[in-house]
Protein backbone atom coordinates (compact mmCIF):
# COMPACT_ATOMS: atom_id res chain seq x y z
CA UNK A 1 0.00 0.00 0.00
CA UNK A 2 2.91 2.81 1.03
CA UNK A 3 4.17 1.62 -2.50
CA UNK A 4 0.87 3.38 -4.33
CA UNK A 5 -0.18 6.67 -1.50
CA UNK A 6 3.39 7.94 -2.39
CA UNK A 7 5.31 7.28 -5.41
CA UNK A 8 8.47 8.90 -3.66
CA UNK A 9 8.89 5.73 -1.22
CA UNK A 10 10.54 2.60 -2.41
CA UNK A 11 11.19 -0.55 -0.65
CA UNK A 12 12.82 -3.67 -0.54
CA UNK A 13 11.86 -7.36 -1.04
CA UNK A 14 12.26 -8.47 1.96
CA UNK A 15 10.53 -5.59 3.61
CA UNK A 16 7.63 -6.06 1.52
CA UNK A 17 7.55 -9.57 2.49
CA UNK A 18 7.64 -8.84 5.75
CA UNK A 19 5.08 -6.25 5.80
CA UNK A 20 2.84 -8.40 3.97
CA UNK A 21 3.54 -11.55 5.71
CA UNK A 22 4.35 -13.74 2.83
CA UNK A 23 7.55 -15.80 1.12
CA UNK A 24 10.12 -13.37 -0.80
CA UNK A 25 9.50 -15.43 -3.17
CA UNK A 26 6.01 -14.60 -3.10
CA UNK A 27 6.22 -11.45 -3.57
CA UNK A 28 9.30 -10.96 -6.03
CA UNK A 29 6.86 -13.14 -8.57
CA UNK A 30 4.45 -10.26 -7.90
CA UNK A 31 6.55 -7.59 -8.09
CA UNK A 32 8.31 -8.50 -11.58
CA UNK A 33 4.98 -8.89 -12.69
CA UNK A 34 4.30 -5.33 -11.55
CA UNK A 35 7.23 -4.31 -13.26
CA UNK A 36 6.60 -6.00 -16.49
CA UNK A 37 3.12 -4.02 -16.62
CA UNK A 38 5.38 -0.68 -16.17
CA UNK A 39 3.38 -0.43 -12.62
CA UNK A 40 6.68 -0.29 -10.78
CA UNK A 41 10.26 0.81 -11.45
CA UNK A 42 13.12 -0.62 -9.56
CA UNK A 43 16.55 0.08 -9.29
CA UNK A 44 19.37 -1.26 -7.59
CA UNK A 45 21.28 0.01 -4.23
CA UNK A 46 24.57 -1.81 -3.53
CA UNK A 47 22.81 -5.59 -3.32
CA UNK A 48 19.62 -4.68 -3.11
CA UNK A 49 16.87 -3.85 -5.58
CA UNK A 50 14.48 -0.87 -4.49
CA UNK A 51 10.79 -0.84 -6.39
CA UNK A 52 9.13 2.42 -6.05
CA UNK A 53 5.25 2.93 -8.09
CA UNK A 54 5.48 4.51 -11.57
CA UNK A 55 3.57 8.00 -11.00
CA UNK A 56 3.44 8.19 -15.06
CA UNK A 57 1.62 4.79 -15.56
CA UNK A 58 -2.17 5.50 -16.94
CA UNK A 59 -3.29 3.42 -14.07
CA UNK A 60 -1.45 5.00 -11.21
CA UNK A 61 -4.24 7.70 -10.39
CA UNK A 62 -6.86 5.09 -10.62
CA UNK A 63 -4.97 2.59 -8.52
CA UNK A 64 -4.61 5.64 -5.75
CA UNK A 65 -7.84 6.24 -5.88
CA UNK A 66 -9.08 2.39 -4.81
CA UNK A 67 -6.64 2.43 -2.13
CA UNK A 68 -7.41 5.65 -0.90
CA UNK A 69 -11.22 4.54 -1.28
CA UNK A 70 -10.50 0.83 0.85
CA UNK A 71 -9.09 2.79 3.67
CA UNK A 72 -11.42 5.41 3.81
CA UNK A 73 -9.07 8.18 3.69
CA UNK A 74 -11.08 9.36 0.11
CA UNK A 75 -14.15 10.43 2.18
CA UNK A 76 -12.00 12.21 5.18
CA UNK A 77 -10.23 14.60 2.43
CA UNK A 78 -13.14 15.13 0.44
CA UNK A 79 -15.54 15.93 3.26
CA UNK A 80 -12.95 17.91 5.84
CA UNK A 81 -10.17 20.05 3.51
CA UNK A 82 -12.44 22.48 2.30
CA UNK A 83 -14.38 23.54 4.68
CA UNK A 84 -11.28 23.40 7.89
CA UNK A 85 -9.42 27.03 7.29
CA UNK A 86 -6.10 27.76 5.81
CA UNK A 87 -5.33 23.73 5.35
CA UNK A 88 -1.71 23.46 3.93
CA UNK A 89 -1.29 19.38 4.04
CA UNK A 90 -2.57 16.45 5.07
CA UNK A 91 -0.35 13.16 5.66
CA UNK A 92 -1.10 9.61 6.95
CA UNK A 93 1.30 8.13 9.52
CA UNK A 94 0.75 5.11 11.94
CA UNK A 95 -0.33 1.48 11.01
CA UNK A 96 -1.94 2.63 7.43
CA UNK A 97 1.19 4.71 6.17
CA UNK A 98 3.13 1.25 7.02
CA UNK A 99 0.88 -0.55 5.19
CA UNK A 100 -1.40 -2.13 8.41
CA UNK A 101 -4.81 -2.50 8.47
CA UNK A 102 -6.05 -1.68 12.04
CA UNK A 103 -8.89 0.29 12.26
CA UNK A 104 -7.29 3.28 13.02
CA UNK A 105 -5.99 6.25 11.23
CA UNK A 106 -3.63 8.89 12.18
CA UNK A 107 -3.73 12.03 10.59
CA UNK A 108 -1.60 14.93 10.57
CA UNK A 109 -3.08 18.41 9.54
CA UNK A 110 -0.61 20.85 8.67
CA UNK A 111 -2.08 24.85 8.62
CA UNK A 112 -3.94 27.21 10.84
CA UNK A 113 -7.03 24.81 10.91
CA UNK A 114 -10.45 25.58 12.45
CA UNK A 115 -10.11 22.97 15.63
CA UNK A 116 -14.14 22.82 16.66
CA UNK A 117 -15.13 21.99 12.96
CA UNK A 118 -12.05 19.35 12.82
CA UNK A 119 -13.91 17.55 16.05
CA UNK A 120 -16.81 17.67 14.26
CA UNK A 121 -15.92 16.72 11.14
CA UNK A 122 -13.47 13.66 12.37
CA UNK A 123 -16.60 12.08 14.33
CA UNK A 124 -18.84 12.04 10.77
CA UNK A 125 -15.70 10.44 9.00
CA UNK A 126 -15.90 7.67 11.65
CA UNK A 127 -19.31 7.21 11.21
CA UNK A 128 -18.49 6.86 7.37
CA UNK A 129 -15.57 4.93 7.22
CA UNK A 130 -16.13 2.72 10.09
CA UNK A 131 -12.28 3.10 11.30
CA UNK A 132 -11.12 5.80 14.60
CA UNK A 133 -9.80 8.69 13.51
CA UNK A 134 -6.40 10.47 15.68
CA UNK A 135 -5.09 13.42 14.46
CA UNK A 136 -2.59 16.10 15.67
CA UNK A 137 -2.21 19.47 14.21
CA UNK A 138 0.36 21.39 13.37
CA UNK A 139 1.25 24.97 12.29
CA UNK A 140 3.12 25.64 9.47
CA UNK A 141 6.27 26.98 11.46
CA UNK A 142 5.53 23.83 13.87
CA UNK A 143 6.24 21.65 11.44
CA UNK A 144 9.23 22.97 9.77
CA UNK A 145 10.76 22.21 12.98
CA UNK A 146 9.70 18.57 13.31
CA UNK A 147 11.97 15.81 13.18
CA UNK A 148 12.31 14.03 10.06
CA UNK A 149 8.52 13.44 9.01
CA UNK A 150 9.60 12.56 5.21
CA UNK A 151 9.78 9.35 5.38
CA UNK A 152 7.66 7.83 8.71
CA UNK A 153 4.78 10.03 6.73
CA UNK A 154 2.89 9.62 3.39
CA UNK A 155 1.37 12.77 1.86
CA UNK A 156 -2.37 12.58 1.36
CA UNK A 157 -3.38 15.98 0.09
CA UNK A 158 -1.27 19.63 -0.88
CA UNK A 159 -2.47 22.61 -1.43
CA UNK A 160 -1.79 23.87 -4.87
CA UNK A 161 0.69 26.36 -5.17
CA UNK A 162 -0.41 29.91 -6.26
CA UNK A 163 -0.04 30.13 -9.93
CA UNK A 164 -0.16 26.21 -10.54
């Protein structure tokens, strides 16, 4: 799943397998197949090969999409960016961004963000998704200053910069 949310991660066989709970071999005869479609691109770091998704496959939207849709995380962005304030991003972290299904999602809201509306708001999008919702907020300048967040989080949602 981190594979597809964010084309800028890659991993490794045998931390696929792992995360997935299945042989390498498993999943290497998945993952060539993957490749073969043009789905993934791989490349190799010292004696390891890396696969990362292809962000310029036709499908790779689509296939976002239906895995933003399974988790749930399609109806939380539609129904909460607009309408919480001066939203700047919106990543996943927690079991989903590493690929678990556990019923609960952790959210982090980056902006000056309208906190009585995002209580409101988060208990409809349980209702609709069936899943907890646990978020944290931070300000812009708050989260300049945060540790490394690039790669423990996977970027849901942007906003477009001015002039795009």
């Amino acid at each position: 799943m981190r594979l597809f949310l964010n084309p800028g991660n890659s991993a490794h066989l045998r931390g696929l397998a792992e995360d997935f709970g299945e042989s390498t071999n498993a999943v290497r005869l998945e993952l060539n197949r993957f490749e073969e479609a043009g789905m993934l691109l791989s490349e190799t770091q010292g004696n390891k090969k890396l696969y990362k998704a292809n962000n310029r496959h036709p499908l790779f939207f689509d296939i976002n999409k239906i895995l933003l849709k399974y988790v749930g995380i399609d109806h939380i962005l539609e129904t909460m960016i607009g309408r919480l304030g001066e939203l700047q991003k919106v990543y996943l972290s927690g079991d989903y961004a590493a690929g678990k299904d556990s019923g609960l999602l952790d959210l982090i809201f980056v902006g000056d963000v309208n906190r009585q509306y995002l209580f409101i708001l988060t208990e409809k999008a349980e209702k609709l998704i069936h899943k907890k919702i646990r978020y944290v907020l931070y300000t812009p300048e708050e989260w300049t200053t945060t540790d490394d967040h690039t790669s423990k989080y996977l970027l849901l949602w942007e906003k477009a910069a001015v002039g795009s």
